[in-house]
N, C-alpha and C. Protein backbone atom coordinates (compact mmCIF):
# COMPACT_ATOMS: atom_id res chain seq x y z
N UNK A 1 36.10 76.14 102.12
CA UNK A 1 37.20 76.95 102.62
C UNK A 1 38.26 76.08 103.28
N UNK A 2 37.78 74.85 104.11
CA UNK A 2 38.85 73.94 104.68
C UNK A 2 39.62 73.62 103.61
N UNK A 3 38.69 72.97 102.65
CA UNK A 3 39.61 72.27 101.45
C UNK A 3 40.69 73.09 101.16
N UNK A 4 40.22 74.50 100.55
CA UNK A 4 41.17 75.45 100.22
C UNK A 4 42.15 75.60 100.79
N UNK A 5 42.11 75.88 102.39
CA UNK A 5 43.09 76.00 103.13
C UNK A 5 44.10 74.90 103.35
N UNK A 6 43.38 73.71 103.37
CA UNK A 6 44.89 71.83 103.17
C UNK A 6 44.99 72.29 101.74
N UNK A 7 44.80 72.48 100.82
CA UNK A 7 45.38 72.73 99.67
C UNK A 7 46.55 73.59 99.43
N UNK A 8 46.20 74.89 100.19
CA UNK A 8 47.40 75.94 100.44
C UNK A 8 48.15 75.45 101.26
N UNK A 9 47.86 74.31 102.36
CA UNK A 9 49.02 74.29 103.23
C UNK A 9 50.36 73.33 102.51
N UNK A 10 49.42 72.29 102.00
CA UNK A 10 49.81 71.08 101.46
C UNK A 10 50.73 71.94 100.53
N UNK A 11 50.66 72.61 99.07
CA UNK A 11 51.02 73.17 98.27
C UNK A 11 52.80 74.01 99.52
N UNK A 12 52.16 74.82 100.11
CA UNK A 12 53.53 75.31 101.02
C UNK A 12 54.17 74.52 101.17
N UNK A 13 54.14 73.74 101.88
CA UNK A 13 54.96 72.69 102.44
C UNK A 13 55.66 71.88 101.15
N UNK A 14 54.64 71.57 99.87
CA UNK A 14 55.93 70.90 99.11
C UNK A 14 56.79 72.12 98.39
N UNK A 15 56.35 73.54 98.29
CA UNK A 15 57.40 74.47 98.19
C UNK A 15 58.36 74.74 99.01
N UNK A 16 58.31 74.34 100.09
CA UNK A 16 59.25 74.50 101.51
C UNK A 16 60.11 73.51 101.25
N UNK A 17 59.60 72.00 101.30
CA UNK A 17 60.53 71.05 101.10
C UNK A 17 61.24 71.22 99.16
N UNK A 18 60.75 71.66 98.59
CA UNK A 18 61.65 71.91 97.27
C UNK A 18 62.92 73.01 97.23
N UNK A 19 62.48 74.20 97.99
CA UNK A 19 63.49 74.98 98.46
C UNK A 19 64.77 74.28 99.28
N UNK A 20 64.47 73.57 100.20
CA UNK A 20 64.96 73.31 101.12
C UNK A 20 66.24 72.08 99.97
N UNK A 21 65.58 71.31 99.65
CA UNK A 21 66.11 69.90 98.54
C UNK A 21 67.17 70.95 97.69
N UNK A 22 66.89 72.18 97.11
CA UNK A 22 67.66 72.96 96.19
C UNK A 22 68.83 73.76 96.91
N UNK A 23 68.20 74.22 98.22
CA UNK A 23 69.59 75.05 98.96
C UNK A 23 70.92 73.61 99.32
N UNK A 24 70.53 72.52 99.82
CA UNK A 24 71.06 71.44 99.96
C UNK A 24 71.97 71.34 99.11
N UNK A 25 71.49 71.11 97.48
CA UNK A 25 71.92 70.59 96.25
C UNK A 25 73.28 71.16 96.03
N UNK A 26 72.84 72.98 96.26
CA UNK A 26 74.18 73.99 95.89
C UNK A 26 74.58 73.76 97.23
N UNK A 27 74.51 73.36 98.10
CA UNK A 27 75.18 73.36 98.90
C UNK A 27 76.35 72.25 99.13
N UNK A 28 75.90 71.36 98.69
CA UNK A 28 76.85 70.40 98.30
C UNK A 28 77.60 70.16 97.35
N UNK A 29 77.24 70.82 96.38
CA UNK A 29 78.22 71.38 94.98
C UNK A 29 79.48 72.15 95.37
N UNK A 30 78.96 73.36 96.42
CA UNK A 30 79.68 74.26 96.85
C UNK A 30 80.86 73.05 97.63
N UNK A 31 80.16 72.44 98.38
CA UNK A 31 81.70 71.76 99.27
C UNK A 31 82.14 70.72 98.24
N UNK A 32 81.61 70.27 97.35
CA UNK A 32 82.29 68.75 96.19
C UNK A 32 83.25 69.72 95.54
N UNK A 33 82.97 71.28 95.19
CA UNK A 33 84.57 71.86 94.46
C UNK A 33 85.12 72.32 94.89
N UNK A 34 84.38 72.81 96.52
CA UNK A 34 86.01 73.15 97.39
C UNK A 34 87.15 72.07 97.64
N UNK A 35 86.45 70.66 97.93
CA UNK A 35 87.07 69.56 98.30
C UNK A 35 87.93 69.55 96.84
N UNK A 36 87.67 69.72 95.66
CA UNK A 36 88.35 69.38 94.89
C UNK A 36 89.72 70.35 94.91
N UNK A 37 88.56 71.54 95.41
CA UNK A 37 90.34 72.70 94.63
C UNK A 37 91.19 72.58 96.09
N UNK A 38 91.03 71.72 97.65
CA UNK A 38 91.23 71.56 98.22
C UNK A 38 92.55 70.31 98.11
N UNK A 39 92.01 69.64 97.61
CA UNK A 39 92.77 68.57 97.10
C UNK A 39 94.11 69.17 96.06
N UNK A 40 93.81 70.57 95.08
CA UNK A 40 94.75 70.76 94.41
C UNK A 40 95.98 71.17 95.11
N UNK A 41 95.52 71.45 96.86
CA UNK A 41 96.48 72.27 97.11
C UNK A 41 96.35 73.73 96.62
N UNK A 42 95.51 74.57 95.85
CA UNK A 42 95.37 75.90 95.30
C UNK A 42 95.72 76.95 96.36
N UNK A 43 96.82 77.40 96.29
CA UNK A 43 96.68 78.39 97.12
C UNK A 43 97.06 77.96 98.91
N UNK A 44 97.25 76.83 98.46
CA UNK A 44 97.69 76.37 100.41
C UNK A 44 98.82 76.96 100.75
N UNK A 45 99.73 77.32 100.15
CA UNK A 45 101.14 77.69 100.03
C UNK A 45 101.52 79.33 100.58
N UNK A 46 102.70 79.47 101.21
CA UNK A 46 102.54 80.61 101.89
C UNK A 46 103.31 81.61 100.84
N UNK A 47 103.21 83.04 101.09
CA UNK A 47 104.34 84.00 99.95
C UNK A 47 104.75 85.12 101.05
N UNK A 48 105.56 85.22 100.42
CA UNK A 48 106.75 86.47 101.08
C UNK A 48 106.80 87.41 99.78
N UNK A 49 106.05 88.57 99.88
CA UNK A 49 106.27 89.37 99.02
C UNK A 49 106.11 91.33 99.90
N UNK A 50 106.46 92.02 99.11
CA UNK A 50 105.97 93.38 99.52
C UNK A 50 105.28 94.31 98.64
N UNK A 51 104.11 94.98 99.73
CA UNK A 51 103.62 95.73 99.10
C UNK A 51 104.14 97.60 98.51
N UNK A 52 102.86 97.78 98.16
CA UNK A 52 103.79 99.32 97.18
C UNK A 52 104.54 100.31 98.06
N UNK A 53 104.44 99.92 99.84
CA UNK A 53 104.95 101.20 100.58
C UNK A 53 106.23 100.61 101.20
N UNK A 54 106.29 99.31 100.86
CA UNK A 54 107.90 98.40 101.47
C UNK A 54 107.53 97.98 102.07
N UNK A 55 106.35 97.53 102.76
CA UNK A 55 105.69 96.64 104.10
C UNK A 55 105.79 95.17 103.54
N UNK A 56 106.59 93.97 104.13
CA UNK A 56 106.72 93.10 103.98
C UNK A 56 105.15 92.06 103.99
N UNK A 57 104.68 91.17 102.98
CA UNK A 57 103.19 90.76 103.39
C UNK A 57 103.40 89.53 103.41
N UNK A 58 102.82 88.21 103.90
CA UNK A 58 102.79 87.41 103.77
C UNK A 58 100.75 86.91 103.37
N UNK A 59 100.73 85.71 103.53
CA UNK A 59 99.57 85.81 102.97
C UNK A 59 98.53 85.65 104.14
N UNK A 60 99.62 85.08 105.32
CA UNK A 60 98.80 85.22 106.87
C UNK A 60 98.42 86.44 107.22
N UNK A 61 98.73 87.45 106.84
CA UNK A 61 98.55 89.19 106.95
C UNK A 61 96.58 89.26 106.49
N UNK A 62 96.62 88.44 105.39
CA UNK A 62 94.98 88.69 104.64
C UNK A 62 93.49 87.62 105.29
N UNK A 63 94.68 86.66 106.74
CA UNK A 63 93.65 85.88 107.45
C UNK A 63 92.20 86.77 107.74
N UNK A 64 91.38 86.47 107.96
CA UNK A 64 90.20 87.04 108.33
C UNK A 64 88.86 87.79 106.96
N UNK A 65 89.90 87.82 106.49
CA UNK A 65 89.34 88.76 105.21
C UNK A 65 88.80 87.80 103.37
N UNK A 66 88.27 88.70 103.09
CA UNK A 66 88.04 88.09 101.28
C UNK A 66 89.08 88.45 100.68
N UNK A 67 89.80 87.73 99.93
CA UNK A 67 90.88 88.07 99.16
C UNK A 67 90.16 87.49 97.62
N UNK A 68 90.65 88.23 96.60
CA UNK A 68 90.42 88.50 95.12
C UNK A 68 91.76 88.24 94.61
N UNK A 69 92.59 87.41 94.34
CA UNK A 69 93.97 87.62 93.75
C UNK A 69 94.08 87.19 92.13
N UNK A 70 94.90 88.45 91.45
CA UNK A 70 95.12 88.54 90.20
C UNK A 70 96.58 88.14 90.06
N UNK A 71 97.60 87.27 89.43
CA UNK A 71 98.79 87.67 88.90
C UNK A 71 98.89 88.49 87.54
N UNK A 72 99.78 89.11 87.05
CA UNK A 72 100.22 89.78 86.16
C UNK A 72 101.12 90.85 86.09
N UNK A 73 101.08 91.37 85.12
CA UNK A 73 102.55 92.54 84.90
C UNK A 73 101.91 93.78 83.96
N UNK A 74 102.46 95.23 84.57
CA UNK A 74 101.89 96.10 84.29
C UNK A 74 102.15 96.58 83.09
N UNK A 75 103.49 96.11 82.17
CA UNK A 75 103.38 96.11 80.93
C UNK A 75 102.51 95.38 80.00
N UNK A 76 101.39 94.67 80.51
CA UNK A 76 101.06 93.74 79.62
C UNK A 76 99.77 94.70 78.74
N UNK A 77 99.99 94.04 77.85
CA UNK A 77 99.48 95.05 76.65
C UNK A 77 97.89 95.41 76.59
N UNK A 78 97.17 93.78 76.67
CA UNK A 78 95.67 94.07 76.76
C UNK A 78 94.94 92.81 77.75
N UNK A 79 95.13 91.93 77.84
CA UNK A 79 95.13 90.90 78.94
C UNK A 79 94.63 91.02 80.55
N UNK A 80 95.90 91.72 80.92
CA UNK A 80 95.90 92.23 82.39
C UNK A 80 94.64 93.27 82.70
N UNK A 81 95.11 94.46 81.80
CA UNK A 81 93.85 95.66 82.15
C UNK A 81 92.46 95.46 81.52
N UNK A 82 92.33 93.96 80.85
CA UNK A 82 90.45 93.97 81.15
C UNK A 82 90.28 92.54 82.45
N UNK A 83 91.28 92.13 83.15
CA UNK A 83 91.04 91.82 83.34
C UNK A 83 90.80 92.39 85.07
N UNK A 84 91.26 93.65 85.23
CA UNK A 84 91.74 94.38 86.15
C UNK A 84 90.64 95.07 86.15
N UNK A 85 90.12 95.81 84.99
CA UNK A 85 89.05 96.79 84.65
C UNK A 85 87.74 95.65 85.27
N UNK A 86 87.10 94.20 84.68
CA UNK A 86 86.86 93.38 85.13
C UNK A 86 86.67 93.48 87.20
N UNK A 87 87.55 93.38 87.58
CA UNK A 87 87.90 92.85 88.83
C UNK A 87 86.99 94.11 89.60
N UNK A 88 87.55 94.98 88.91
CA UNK A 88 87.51 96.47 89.85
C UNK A 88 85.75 96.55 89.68
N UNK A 89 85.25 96.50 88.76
CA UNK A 89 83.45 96.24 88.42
C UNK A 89 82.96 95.36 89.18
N UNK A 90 83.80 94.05 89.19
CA UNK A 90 82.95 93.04 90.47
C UNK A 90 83.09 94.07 92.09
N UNK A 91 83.75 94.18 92.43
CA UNK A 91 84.04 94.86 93.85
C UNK A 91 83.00 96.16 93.68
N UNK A 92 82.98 96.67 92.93
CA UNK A 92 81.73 98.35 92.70
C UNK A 92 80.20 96.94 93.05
N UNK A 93 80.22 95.98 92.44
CA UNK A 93 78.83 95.55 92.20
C UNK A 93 78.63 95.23 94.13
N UNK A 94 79.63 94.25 94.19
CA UNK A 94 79.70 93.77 96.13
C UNK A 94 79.60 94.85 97.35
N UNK A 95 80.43 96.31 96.37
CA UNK A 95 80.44 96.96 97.47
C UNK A 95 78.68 98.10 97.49
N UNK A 96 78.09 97.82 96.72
CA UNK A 96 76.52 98.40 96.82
C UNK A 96 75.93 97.81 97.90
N UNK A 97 76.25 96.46 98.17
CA UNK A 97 75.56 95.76 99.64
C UNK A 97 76.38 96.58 100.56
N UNK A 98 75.68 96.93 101.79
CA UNK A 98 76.81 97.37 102.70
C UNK A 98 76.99 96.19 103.84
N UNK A 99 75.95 95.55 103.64
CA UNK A 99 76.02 94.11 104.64
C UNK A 99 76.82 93.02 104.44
N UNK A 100 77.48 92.82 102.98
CA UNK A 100 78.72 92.25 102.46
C UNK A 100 79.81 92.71 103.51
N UNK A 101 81.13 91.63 103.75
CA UNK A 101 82.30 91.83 104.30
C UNK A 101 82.74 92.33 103.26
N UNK A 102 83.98 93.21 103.24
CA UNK A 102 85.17 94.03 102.38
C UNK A 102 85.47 93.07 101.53
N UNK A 103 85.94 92.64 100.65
CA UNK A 103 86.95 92.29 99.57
C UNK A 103 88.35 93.21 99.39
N UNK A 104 89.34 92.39 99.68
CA UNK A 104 91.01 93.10 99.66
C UNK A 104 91.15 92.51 98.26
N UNK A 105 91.03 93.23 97.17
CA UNK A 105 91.76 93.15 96.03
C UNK A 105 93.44 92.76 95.89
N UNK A 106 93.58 91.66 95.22
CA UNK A 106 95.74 92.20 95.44
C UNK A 106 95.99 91.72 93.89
N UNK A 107 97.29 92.31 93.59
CA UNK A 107 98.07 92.47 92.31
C UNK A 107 99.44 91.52 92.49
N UNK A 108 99.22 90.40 92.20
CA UNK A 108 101.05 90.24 92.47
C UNK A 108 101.52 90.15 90.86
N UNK A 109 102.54 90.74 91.11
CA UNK A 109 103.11 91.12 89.45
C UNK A 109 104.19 89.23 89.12
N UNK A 110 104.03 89.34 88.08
CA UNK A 110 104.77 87.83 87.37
C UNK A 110 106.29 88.42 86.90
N UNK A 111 106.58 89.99 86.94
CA UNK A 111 107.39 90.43 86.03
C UNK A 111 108.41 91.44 87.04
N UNK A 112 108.91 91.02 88.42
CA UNK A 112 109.44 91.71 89.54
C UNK A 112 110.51 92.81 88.56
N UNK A 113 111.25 92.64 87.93
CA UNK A 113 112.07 92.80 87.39
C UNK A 113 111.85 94.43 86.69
N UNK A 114 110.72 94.60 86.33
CA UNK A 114 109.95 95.94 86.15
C UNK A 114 109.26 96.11 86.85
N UNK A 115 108.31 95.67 87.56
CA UNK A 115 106.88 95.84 88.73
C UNK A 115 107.79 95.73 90.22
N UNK A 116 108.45 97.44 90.27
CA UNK A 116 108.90 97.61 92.05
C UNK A 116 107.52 98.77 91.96
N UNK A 117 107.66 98.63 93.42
CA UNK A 117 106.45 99.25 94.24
C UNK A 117 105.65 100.19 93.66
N UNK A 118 106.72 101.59 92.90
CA UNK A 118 106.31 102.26 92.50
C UNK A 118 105.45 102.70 91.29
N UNK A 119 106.02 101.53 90.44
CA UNK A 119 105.08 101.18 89.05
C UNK A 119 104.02 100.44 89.41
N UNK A 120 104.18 99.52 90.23
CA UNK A 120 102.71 99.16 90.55
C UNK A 120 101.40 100.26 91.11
N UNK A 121 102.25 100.79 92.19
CA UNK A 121 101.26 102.07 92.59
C UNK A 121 100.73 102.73 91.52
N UNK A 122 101.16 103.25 90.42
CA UNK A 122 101.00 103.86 89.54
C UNK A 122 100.24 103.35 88.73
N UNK A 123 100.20 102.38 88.47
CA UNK A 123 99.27 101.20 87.38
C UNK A 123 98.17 100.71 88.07
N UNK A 124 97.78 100.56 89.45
CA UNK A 124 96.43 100.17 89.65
C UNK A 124 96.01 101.12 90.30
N UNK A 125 96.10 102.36 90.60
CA UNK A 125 95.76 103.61 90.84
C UNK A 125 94.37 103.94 90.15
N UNK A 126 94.55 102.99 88.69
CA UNK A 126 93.50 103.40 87.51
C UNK A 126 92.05 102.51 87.75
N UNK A 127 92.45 101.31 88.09
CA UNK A 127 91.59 100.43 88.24
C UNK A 127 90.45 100.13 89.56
N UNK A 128 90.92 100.17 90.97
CA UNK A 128 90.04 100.31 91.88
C UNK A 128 91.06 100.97 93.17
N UNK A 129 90.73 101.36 94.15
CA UNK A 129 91.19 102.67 94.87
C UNK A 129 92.02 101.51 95.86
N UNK A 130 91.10 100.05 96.29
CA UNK A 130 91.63 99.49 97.30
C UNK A 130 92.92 98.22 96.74
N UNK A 131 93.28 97.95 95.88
CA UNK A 131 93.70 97.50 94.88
C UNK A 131 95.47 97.37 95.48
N UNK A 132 96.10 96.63 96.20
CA UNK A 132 97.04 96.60 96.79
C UNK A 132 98.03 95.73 95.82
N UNK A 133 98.98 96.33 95.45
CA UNK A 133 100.25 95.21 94.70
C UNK A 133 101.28 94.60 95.30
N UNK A 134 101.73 93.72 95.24
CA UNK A 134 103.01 92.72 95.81
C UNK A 134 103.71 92.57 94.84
N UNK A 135 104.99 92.61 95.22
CA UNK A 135 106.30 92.26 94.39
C UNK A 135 107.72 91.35 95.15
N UNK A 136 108.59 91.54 94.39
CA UNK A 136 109.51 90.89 95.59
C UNK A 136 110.95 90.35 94.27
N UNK A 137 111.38 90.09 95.03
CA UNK A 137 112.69 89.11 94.38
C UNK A 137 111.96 87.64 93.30
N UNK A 138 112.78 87.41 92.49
CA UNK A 138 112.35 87.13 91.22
C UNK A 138 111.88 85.96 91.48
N UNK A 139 113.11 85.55 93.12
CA UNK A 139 112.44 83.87 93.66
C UNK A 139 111.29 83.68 94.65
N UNK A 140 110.94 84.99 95.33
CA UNK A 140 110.31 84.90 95.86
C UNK A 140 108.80 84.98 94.96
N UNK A 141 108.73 85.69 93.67
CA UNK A 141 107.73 85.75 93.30
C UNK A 141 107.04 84.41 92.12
N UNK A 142 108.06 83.96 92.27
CA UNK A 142 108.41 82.10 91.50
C UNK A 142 107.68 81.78 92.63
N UNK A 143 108.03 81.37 93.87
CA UNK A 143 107.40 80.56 94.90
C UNK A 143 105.99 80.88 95.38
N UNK A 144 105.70 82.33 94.85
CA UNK A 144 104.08 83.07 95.33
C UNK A 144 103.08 82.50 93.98
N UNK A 145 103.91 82.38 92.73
CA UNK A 145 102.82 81.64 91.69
C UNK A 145 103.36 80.18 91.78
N UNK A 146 103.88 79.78 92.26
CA UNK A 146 103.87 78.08 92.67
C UNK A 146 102.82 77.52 93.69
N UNK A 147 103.06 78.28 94.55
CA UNK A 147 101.86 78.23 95.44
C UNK A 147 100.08 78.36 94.65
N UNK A 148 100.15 79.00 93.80
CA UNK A 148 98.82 79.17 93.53
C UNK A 148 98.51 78.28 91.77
N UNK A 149 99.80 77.53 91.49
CA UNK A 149 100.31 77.21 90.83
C UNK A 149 99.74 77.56 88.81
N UNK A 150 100.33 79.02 89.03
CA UNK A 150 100.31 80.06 88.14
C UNK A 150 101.48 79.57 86.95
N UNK A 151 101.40 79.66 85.53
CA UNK A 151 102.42 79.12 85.03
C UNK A 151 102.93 81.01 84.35
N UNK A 152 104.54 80.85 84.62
CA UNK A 152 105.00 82.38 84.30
C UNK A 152 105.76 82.29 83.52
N UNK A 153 106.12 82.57 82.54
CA UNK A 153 107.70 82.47 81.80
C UNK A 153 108.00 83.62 80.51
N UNK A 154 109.09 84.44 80.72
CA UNK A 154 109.14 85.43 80.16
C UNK A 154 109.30 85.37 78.40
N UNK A 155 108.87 86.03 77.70
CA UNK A 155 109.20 85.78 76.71
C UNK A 155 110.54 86.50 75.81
N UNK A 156 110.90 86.23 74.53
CA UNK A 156 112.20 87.13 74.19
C UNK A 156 112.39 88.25 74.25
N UNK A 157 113.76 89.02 74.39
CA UNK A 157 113.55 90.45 74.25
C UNK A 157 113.79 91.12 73.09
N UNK A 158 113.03 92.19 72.34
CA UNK A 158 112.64 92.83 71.03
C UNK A 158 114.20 93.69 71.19
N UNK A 159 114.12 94.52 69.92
CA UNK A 159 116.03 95.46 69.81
C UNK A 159 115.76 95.93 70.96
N UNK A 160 114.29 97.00 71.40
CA UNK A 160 114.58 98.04 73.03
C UNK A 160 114.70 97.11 74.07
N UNK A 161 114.84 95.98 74.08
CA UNK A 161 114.63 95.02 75.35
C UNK A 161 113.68 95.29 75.83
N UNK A 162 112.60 94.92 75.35
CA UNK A 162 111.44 95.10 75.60
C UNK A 162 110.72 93.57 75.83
N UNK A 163 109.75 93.13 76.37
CA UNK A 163 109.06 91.64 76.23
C UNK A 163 108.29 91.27 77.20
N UNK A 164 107.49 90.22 77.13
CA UNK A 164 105.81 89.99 77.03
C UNK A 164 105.87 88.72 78.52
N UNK A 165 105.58 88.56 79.40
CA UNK A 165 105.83 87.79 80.12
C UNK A 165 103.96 86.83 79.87
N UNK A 166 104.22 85.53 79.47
CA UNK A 166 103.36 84.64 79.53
C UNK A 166 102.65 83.99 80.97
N UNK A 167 101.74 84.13 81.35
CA UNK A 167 101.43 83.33 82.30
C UNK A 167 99.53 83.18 82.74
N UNK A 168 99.57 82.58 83.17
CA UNK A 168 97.98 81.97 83.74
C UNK A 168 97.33 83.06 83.95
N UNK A 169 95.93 83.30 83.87
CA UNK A 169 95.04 84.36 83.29
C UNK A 169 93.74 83.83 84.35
N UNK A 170 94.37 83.45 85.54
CA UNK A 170 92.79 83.25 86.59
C UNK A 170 92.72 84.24 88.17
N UNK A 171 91.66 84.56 88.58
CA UNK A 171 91.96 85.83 89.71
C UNK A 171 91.28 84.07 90.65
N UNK A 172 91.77 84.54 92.02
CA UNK A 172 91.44 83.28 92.76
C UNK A 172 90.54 84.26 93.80
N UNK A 173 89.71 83.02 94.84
CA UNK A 173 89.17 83.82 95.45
C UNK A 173 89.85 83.06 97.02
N UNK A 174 89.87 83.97 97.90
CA UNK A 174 90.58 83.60 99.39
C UNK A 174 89.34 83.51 100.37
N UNK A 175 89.04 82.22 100.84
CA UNK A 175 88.30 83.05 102.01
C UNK A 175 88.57 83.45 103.70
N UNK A 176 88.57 84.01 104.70
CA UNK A 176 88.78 84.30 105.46
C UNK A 176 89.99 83.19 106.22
N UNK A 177 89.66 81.92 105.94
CA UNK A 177 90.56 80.92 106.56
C UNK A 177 92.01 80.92 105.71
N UNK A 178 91.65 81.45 104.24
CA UNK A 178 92.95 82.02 103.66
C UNK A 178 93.25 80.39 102.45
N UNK A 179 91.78 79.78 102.53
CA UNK A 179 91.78 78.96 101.68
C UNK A 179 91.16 79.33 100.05
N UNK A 180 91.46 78.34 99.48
CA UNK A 180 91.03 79.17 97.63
C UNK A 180 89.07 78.55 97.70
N UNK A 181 88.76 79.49 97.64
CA UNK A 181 86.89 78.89 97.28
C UNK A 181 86.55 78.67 95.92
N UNK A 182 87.41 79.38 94.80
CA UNK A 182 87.23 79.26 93.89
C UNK A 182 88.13 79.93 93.04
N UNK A 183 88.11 79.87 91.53
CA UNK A 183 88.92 80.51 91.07
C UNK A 183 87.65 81.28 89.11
N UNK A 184 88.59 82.03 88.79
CA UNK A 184 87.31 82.85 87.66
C UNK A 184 88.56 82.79 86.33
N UNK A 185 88.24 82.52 85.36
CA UNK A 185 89.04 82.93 83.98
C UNK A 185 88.20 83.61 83.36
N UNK A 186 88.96 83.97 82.21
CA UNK A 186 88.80 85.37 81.43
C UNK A 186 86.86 85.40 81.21
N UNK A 187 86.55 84.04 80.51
CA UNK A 187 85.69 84.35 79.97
C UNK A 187 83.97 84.37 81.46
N UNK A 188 83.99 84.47 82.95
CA UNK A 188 83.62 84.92 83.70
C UNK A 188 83.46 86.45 83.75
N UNK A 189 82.06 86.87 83.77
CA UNK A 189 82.05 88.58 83.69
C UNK A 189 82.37 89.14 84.89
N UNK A 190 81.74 90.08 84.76
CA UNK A 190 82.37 90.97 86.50
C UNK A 190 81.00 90.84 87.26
N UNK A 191 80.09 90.50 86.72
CA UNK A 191 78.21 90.47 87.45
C UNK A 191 78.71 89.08 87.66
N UNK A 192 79.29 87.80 87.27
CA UNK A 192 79.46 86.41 87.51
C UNK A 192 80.28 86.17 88.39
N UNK A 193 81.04 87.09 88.68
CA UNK A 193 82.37 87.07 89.83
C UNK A 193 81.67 87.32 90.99
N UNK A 194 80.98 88.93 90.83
CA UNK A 194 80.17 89.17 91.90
C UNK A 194 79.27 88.32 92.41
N UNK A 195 78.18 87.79 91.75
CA UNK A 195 77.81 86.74 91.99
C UNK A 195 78.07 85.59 92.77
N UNK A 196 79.36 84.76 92.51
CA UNK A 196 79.91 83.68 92.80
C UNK A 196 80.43 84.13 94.17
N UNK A 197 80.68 85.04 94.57
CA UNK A 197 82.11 85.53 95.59
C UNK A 197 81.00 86.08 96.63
N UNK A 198 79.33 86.31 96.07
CA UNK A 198 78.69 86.54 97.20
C UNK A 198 77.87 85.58 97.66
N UNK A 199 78.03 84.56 96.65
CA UNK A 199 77.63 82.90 97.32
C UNK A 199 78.08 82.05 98.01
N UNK A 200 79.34 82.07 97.68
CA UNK A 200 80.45 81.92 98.70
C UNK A 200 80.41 82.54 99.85
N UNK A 201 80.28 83.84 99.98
CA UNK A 201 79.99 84.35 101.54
C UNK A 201 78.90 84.04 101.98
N UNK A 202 77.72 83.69 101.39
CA UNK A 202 76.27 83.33 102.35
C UNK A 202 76.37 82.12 102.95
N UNK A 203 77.45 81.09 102.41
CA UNK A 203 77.77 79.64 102.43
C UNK A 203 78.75 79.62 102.90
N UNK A 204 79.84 80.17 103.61
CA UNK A 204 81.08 80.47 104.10
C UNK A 204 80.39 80.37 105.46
N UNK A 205 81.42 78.62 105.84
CA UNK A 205 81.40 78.26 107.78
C UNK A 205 82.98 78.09 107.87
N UNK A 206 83.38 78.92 109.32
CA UNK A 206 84.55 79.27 109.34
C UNK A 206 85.30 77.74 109.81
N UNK A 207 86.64 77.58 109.79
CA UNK A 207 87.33 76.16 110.10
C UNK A 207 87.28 76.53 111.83
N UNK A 208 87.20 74.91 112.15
CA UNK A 208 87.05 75.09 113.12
C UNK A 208 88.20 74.81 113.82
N UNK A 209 88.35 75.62 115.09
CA UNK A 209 89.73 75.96 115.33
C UNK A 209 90.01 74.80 115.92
């Protein structure tokens, strides 16, 4: 029975220290690609935009909180709304924990020019309830995807003047310090987002003031 028992202990202990070697591992992964997207500058950059009720936002407004940010434009044909439909499924999966912090979803449109307040309201109405849009002047919304350095550029206009605005296809993630932790493209599911964005919070140490 002794034997048995140094056997079980012995055995624990190198499961303890293997756990321990593996939380480490991701743990240092986790800070080698913050440092990187840190280094890009992603998202360091401040924006002046407004949301759907005229309330002026900046991005110091979302300090404290998880931010999810999508660019795009509500005309866009099929792109935007899976990737929206997408977004809104990760937040249903996060919000089943109730011990998770909130996630603030936001919309900033690439296409000011059609996307004022009210079309936005109207267009993510469909997708998730908390789902907040930003818009703004054509320069101000140039300087909000520079900052996150989003590539935008409109394309020609058809006889109705109609047309397709091109641009970067990644939702970023904010964390409370209002830095980028990561970022997701298309081919990331909505269980992989969730995932990632709740690893990030178990591993999320705040800057120190």
């Amino acid at each position: 029975r002794r034997r048995l028992a140094v056997t079980a202990a012995v055995s624990g202990a190198v499961t303890a220290g293997w756990l321990y070697l593996r939380h480490q591992k991701e743990r240092q992964r986790r800070q080698r690609h913050l440092r990187q997207l840190r280094q890009l500058a992603l998202g360091q950059g401040d924006f002046q935009l407004c949301d759907t009720s005229g309330t002026s936002r900046s991005k110091a407004d979302f300090l404290g909180t998880w931010v999810l940010l999508y660019f795009g434009f509500t005309h866009c044909p099929d792109v935007c709304p899976e990737e929206l439909q997408k977004l809104g499924r990760a937040l249903e999966l996060l919000e089943r924990d109730p011990a998770l912090p909130p996630v603030q979803p936001l919309f900033v449109t690439v296409d000011p020019e059609r996307d004022d307040a009210a079309a936005l309201a109207r267009y993510l109405r469909d997708f998730h309830p908390r789902f907040l849009g930003l818009t703004g002047s054509p320069e101000r919304v140039r300087e909000a995807a520079a900052a996150f350095r989003v590539y935008m550029s409109a394309g020609p206009r058809d006889a109705d003047g109609d047309y397709v605005v091109d641009h970067s296809v990644l939702t970023f993630l904010l964390d409370p310090d209002g830095l980028c932790r990561d970022c997701y493209g298309r081919s990331r599911t909505a269980e992989e987002v969730a995932r990632s964005v709740r690893g990030h919070m178990d591993t999320y140490e705040p800057l120190a003031p």
